[in-house]
Every structure is written in C-alpha cells, then in structure tokens.
N, C-alpha and C. Protein backbone atom coordinates (compact mmCIF):
# COMPACT_ATOMS: atom_id res chain seq x y z
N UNK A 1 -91.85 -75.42 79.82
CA UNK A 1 -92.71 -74.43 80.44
C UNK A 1 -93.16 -74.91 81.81
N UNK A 2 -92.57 -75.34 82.75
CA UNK A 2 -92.61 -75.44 84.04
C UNK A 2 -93.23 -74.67 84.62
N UNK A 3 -93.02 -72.95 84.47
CA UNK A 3 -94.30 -72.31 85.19
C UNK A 3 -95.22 -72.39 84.81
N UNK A 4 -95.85 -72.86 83.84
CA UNK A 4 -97.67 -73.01 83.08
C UNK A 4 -97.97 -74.23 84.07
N UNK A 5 -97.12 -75.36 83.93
CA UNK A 5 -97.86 -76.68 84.60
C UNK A 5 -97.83 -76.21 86.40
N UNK A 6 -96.80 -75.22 86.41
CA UNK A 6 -96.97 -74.82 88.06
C UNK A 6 -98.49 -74.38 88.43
N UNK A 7 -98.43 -73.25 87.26
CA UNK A 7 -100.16 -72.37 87.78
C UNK A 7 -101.35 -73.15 87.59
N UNK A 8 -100.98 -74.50 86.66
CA UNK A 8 -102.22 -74.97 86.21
C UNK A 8 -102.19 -75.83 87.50
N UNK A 9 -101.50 -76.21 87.74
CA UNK A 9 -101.90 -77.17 88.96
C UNK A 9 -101.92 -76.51 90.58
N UNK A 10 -101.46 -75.12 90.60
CA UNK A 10 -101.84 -74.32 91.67
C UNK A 10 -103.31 -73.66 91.42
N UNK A 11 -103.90 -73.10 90.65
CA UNK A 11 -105.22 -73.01 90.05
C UNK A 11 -106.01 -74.20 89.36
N UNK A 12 -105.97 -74.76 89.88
CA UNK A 12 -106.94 -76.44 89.54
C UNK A 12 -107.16 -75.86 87.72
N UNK A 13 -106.59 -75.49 86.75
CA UNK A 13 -106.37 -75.56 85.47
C UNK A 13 -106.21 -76.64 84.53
N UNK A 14 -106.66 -76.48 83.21
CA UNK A 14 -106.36 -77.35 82.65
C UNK A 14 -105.27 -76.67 81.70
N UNK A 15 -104.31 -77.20 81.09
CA UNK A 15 -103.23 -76.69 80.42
C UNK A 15 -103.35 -75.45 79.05
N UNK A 16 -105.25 -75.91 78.51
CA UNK A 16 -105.71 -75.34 77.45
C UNK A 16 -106.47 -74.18 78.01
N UNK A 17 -106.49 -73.88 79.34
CA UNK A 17 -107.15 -72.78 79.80
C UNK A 17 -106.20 -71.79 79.74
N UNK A 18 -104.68 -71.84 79.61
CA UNK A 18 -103.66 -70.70 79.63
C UNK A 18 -103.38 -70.77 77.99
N UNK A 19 -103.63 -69.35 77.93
CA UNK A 19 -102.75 -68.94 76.69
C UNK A 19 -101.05 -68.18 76.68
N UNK A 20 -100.29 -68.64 75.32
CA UNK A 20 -99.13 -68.50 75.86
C UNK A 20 -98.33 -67.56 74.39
N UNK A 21 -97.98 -66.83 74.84
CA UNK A 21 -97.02 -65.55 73.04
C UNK A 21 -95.39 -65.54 73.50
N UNK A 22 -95.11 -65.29 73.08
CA UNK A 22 -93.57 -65.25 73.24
C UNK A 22 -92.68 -64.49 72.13
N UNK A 23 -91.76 -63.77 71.87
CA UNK A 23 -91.47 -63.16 71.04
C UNK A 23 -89.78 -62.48 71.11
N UNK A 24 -89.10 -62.79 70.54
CA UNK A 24 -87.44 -62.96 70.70
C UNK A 24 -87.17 -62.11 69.57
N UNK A 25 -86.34 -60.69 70.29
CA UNK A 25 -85.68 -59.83 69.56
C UNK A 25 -84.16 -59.91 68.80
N UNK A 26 -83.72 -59.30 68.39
CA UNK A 26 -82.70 -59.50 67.32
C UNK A 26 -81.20 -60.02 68.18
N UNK A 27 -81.18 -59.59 69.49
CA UNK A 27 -80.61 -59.57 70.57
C UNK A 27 -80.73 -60.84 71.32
N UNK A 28 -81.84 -61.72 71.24
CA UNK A 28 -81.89 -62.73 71.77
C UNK A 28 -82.65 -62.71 73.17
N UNK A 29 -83.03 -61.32 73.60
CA UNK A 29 -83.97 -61.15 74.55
C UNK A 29 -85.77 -61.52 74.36
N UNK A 30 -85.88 -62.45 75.05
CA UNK A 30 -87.21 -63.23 75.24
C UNK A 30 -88.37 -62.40 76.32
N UNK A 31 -89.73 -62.16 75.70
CA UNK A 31 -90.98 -61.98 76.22
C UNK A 31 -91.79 -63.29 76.31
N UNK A 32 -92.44 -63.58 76.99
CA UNK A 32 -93.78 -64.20 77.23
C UNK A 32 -94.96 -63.65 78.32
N UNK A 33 -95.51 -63.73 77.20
CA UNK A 33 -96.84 -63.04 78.02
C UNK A 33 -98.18 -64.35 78.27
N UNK A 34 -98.27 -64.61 79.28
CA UNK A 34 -99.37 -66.05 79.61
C UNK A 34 -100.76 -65.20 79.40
N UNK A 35 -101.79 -65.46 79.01
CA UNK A 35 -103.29 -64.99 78.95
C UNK A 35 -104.52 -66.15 79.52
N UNK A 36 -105.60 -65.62 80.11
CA UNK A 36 -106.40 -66.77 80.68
C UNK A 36 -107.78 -66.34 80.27
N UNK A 37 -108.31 -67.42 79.81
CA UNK A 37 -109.96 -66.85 79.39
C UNK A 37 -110.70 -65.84 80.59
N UNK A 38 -111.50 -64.45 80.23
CA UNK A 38 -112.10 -63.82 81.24
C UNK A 38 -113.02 -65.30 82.09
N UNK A 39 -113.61 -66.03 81.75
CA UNK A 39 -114.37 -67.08 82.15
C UNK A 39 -113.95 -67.80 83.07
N UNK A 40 -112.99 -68.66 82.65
CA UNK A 40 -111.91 -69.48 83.46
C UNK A 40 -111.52 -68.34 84.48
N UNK A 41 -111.55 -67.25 84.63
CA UNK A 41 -110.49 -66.07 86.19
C UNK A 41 -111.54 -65.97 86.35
N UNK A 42 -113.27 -65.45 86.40
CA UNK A 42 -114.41 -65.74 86.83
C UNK A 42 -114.48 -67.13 87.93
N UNK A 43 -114.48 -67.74 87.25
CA UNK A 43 -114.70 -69.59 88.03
C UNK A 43 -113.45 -69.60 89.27
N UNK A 44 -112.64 -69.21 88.99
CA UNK A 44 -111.48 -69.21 90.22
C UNK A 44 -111.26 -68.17 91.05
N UNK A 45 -111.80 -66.96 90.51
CA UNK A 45 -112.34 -65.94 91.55
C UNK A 45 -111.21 -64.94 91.89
C-alpha cells in the first residue's frame, strides 16, 4: 500500500489515522475505498 504511506507522510498522518476496505469481484476486479476520521480532516484543514 504505497499510496497510504504516500498520504500519510504528505498529510503529516499517522498510518492508524487512514482507514482502508477493499473488495474483489468474481472477475478479479479490485475496489478500495481509503476513509479518514472527520477529526483527523478537521486538524489538517
């Protein structure tokens, strides 16, 4: 997951501030959806 440690360290983040889902269809096509506490996007503005 290279882009999580990207944003966490472009947004002064800590790794447990991103939440992460992911979900792979029968097809082999991949979602991920990243989520961030309302709190933590408050503090960074």
């Amino acid at each position: 997951m290279d882009i999580i440690e990207h944003l966490c360290y472009e947004l002064k983040l800590k790794r447990n501030d991103l939440g992460i889902a992911g979900l792979k269809d029968k097809n082999g096509i991949t979602e991920q959806r990243i989520s961030i506490y309302k709190k933590i996007l408050n503090q960074i503005g």
